[in-house]
Each structure stands twice: as structure tokens, then as C-alpha cells.
C-alpha atoms as a PDB file:
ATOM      1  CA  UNK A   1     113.694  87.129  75.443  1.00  0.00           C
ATOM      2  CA  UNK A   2     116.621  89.675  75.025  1.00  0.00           C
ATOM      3  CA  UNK A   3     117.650  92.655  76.441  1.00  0.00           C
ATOM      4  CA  UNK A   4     115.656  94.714  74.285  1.00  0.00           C
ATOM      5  CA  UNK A   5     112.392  93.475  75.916  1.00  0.00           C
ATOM      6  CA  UNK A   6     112.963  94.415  79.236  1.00  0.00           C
ATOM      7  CA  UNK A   7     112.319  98.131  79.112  1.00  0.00           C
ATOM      8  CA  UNK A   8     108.527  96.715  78.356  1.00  0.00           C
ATOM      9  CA  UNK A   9     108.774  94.498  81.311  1.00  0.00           C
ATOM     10  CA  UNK A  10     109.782  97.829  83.196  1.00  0.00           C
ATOM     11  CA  UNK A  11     106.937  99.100  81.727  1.00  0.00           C
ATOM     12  CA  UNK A  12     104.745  96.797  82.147  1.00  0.00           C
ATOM     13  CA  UNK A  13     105.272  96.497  86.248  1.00  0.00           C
ATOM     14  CA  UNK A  14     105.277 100.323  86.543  1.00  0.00           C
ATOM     15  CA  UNK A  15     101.785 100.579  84.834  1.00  0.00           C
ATOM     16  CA  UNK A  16     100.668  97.624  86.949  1.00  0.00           C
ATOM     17  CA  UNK A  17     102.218  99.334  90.510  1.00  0.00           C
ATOM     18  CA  UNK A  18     100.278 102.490  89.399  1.00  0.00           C
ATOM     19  CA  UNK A  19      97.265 101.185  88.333  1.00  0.00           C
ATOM     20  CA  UNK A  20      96.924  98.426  91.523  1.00  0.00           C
ATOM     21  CA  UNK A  21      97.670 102.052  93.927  1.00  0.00           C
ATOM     22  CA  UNK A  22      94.345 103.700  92.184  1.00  0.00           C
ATOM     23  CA  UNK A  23      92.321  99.841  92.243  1.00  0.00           C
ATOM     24  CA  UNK A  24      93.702  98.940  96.124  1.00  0.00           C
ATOM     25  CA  UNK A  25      92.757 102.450  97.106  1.00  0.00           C
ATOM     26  CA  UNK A  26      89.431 102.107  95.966  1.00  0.00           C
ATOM     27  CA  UNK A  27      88.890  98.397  97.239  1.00  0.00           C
ATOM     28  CA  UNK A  28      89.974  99.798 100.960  1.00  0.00           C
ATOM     29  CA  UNK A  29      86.847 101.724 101.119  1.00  0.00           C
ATOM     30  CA  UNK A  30      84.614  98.676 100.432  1.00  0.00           C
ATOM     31  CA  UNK A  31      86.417  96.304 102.469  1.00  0.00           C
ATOM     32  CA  UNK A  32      88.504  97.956 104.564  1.00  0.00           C
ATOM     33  CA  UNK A  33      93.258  97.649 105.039  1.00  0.00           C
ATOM     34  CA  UNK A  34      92.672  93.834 106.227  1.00  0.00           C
ATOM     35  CA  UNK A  35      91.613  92.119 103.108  1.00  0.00           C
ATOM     36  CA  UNK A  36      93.484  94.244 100.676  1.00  0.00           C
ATOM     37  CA  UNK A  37      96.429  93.638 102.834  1.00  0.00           C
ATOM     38  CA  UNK A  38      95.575  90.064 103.276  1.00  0.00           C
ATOM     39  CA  UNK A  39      95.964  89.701  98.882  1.00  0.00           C
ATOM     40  CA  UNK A  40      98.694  91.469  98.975  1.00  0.00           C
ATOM     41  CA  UNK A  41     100.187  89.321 101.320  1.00  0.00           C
ATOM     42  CA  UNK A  42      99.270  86.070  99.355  1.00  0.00           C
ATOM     43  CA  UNK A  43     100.278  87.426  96.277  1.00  0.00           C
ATOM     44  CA  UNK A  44     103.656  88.342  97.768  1.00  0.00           C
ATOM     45  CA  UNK A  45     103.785  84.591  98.530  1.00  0.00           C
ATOM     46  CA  UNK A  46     103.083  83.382  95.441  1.00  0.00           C
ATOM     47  CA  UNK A  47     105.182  85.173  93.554  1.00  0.00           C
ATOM     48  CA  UNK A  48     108.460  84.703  95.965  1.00  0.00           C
ATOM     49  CA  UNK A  49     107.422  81.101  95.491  1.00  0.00           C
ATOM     50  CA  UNK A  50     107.213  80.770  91.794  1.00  0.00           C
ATOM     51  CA  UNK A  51     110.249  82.812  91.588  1.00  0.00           C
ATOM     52  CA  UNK A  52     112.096  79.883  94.072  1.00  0.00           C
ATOM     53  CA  UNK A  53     111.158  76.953  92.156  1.00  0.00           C
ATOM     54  CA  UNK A  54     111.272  78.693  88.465  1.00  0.00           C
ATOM     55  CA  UNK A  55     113.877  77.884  86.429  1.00  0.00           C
ATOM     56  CA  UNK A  56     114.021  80.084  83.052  1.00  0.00           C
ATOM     57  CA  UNK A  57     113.910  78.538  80.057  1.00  0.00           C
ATOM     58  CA  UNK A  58     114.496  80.908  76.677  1.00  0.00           C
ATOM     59  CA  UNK A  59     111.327  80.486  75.255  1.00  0.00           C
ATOM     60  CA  UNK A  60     109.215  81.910  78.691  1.00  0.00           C
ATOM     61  CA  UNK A  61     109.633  85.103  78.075  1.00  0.00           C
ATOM     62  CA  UNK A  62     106.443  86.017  79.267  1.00  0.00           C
ATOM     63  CA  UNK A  63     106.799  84.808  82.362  1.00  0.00           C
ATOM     64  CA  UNK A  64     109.304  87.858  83.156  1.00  0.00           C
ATOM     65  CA  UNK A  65     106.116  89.729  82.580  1.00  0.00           C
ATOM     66  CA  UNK A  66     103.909  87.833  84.672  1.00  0.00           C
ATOM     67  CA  UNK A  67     106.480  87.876  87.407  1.00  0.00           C
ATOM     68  CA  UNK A  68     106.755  91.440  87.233  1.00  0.00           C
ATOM     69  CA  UNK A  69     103.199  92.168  87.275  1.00  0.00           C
ATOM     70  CA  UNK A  70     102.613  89.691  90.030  1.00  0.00           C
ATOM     71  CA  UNK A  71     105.077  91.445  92.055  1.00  0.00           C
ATOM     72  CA  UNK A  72     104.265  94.616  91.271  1.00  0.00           C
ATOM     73  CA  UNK A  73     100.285  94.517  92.281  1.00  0.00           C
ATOM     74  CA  UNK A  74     101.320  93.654  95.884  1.00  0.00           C
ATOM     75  CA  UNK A  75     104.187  96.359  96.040  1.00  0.00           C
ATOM     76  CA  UNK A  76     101.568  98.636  94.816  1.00  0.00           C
ATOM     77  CA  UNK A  77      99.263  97.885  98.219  1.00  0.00           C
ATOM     78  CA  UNK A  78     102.740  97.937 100.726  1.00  0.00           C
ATOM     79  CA  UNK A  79     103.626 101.209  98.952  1.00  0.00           C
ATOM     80  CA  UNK A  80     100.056 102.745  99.102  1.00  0.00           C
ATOM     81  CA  UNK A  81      98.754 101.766 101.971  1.00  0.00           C
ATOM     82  CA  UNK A  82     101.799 101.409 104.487  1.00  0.00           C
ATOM     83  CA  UNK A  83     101.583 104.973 104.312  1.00  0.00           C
ATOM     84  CA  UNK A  84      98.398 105.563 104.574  1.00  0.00           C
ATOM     85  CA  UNK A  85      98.502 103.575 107.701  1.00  0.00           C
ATOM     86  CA  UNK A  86     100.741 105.588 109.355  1.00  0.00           C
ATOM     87  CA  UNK A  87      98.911 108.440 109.221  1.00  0.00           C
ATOM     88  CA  UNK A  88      95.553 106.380 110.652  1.00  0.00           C
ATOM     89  CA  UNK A  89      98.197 104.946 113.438  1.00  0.00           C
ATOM     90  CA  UNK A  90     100.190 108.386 114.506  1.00  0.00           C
ATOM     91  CA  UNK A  91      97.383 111.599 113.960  1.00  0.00           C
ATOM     92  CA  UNK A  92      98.988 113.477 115.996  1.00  0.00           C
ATOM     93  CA  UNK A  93     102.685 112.724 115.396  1.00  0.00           C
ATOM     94  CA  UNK A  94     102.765 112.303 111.665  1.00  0.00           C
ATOM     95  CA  UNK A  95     105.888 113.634 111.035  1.00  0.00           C
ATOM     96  CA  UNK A  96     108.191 111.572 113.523  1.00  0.00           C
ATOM     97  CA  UNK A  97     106.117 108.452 112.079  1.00  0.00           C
ATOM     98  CA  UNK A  98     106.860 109.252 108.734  1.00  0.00           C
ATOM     99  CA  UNK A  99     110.411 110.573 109.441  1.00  0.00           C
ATOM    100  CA  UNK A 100     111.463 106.779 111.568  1.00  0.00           C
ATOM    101  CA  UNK A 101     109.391 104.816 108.541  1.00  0.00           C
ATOM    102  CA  UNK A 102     111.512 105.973 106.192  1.00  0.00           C
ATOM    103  CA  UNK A 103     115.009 105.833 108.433  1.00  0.00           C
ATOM    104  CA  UNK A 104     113.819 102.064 108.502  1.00  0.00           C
ATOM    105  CA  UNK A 105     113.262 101.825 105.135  1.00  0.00           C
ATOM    106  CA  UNK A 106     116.576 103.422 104.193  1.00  0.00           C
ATOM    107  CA  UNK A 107     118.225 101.043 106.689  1.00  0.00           C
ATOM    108  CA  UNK A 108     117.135  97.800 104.998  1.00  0.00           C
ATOM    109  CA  UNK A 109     117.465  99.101 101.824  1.00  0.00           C
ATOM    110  CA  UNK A 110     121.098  99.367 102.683  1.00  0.00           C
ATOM    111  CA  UNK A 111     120.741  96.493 104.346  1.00  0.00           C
ATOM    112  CA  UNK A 112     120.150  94.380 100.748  1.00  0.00           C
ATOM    113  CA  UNK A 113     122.781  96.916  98.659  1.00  0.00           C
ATOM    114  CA  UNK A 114     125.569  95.218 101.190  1.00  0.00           C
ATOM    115  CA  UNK A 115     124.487  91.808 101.896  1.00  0.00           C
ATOM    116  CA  UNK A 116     123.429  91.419  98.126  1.00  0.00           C
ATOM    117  CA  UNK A 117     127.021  90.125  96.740  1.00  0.00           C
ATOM    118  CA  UNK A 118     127.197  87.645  99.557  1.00  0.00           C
ATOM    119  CA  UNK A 119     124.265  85.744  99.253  1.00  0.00           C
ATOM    120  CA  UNK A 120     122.642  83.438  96.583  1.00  0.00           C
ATOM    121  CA  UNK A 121     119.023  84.117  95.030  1.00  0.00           C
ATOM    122  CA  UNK A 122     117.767  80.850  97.035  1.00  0.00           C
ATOM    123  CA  UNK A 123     119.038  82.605  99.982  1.00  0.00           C
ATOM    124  CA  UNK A 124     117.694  85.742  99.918  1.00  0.00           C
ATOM    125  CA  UNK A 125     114.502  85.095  98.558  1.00  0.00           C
ATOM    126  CA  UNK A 126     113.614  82.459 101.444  1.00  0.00           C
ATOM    127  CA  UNK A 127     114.684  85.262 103.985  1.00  0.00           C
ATOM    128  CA  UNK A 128     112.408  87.423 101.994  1.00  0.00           C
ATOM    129  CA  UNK A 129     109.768  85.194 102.407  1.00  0.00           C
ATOM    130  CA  UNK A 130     110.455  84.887 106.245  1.00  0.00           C
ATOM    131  CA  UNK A 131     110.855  88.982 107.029  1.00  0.00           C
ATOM    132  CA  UNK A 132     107.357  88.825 105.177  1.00  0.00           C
ATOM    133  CA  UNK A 133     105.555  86.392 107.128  1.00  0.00           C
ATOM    134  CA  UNK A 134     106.816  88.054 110.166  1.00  0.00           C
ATOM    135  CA  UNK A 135     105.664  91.428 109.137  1.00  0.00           C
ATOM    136  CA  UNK A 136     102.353  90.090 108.156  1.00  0.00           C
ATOM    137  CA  UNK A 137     102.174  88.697 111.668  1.00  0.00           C
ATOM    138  CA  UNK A 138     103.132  91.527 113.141  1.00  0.00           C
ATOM    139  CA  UNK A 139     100.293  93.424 111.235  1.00  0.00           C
ATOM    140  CA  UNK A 140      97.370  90.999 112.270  1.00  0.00           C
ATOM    141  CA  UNK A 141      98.673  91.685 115.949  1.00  0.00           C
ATOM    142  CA  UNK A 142      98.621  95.566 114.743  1.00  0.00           C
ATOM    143  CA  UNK A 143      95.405  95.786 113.340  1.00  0.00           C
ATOM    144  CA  UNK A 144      93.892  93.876 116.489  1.00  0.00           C
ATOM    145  CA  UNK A 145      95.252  95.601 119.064  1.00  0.00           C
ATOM    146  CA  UNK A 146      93.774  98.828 116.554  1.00  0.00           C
ATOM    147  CA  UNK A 147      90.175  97.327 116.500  1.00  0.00           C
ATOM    148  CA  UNK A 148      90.014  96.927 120.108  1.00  0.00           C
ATOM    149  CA  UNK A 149      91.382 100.226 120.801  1.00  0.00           C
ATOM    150  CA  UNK A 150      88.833 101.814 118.989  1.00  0.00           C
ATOM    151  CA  UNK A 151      85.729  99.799 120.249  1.00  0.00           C
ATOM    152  CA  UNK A 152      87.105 101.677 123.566  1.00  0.00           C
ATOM    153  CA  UNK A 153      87.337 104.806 122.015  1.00  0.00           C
ATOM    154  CA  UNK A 154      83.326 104.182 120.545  1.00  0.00           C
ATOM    155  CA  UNK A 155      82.345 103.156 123.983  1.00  0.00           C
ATOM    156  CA  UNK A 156      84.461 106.377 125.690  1.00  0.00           C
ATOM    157  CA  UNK A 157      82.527 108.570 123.182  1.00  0.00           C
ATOM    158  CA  UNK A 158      79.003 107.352 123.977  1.00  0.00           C
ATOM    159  CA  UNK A 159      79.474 107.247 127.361  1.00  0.00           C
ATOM    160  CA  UNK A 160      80.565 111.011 127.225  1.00  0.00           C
ATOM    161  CA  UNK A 161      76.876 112.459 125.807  1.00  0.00           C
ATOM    162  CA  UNK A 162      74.837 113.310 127.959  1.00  0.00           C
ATOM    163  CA  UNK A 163      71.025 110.837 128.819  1.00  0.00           C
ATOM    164  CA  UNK A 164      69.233 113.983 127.309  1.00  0.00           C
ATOM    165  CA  UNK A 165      70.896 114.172 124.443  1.00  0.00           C
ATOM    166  CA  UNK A 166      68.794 113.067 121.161  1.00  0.00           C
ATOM    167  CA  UNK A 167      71.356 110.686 119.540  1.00  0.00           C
ATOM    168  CA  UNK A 168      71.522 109.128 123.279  1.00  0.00           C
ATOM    169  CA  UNK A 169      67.674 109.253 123.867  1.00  0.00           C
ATOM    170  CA  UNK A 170      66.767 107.622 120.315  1.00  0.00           C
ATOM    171  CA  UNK A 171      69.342 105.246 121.188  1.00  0.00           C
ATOM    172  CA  UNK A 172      68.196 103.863 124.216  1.00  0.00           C
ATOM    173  CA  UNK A 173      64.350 103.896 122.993  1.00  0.00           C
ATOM    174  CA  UNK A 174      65.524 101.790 119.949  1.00  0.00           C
ATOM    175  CA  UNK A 175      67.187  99.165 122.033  1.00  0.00           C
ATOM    176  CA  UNK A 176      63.918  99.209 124.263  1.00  0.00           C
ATOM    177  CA  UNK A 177      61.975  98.431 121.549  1.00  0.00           C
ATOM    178  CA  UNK A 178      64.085  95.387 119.999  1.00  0.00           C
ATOM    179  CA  UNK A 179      63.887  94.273 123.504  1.00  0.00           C
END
């Protein structure tokens, strides 16, 4: 392929990161974090895989742009919507959220700039694919514990208004009726 070509890969996986923020953002408010979370998950997988097993030949070029674009739609979700997550986890303390998120983030990143001479591609893309399972479990546990929480919260807040109240009256005549 040439050095020349990669500025268009570069190109070609920004566009793609940009374009899957807009799309994933969108997608969210049909189907909700879980799903879009769930494909960007999967594609994550896929692409760590192919990138294990793939050996370059010089005349699959194009696969440098399929790698990057594969990569690139899932880092577009974790960029997006980690974020955005915080801010639905941590209302009221968004700033400490956002301030240890990114002391985290800074840490591994350091984490890779030192460890990166002293371990082989194999290597560090199978712990890659482990630290990624792991977080994806630790986000199904996350987003559970988050659904129950806020059934509670629904069932605090109807609770808390009053039998006379309309919404509360309408309520209870509608579930005599199905009855």
C-alpha cells in the first residue's frame, strides 16, 4: 500500500469516528445505551480478532481501511456515549465524575505508552480483548443495577402523589377497568 496512503486511512477512520458519534447518538434514542453498546462491543471483538489472526499481505491494502473503519465505528460509541453516561450516572456530581474518568483514562493511556516496547502485538491485543470483556461485564452489571434503581425511583414517585390527584385517580380507574 505505501506510506503515501495512510493519511487516507487516517482519513478515512476519522470521518467514520465522526460520522458513527452523529448515527450512535441518534440510534440511542430509538433503542436505548444497551444495544448500541452491545454493537459496539461485538464490533470491538471482531475487529481485535481479525486483527490477531491477519497476516498482511502487500496487495490488501484495503483491508487497512476496513480495519480502521471497523475500529473506528465502535470507538466512536465508547467515546460518545461513555460520556454521556456519566452524566446520566453522577447528576449531581458531574464534575468529580468527569474529573476521576479522565485521571483513569490518562492512567491507562500511560499505562500502554510504557508497557508498549515490552510487549508483542499478540500480547497486547489478547489483553485488549480481555480488559474489554471485563468492562463489558462490568457494564451489563452497571446498567442492571441502573434499571432496577430506577423502577424504585418510578415506584417512590407514584407512591408520593397524592389518591386525589388526577394522574393517580385516572390511574387507578384504568387498572379497574382492565380488571
Amino acid at each position: 500500500m505505501g506510506i503515501s496512503k495512510i493519511g487516507y486511512v487516517l482519513v478515512a477512520a476519522e470521518a467514520t469516528n465522526s460520522m458513527g458519534s452523529v448515527v450512535s447518538g441518534r440510534l440511542v434514542k430509538y433503542t436505548g445505551r444497551f444495544p448500541v453498546f452491545l454493537g459496539a462491543f461485538f464490533l470491538n471483538v471482531v475487529g481485535i480478532i481479525q486483527l490477531i489472526y491477519w497476516e498482511p499481505k502487500p496487495n490488501e491494502g484495503y483491508m487497512l481501511f476496513v480495519m480502521a473503519v471497523l475500529m473506528m465505528m465502535s470507538e466512536a460509541v465508547w467515546q460518545t456515549h461513555i460520556n454521556g453516561l456519566h452524566g446520566v450516572l453522577f447528576p449531581d456530581n458531574m464534575e468529580a465524575a468527569f474529573a476521576v474518568y479522565k485521571v483513569w483514562e490518562g492512567l491507562g493511556f500511560m499505562t500502554a505508552f510504557f508497557v508498549n516496547p515490552l510487549l508483542c502485538m499478540d500480547i497486547k491485543l489478547y489483553a485488549t480483548l480481555i480488559l474489554l470483556i471485563i468492562g463489558m461485564a462490568c457494564y451489563c452489571i452497571m446498567e442492571t443495577i441502573e434499571s432496577n434503581r430506577s423502577v424504585s425511583r418510578h415506584r417512590n414517585d407514584e407512591q408520593k402523589i397524592p389518591s386525589t390527584h388526577p394522574r393517580r385517580r385516572a390511574s387507578s380507574t384504568t387498572s379497574r377497568i382492565a380488571i
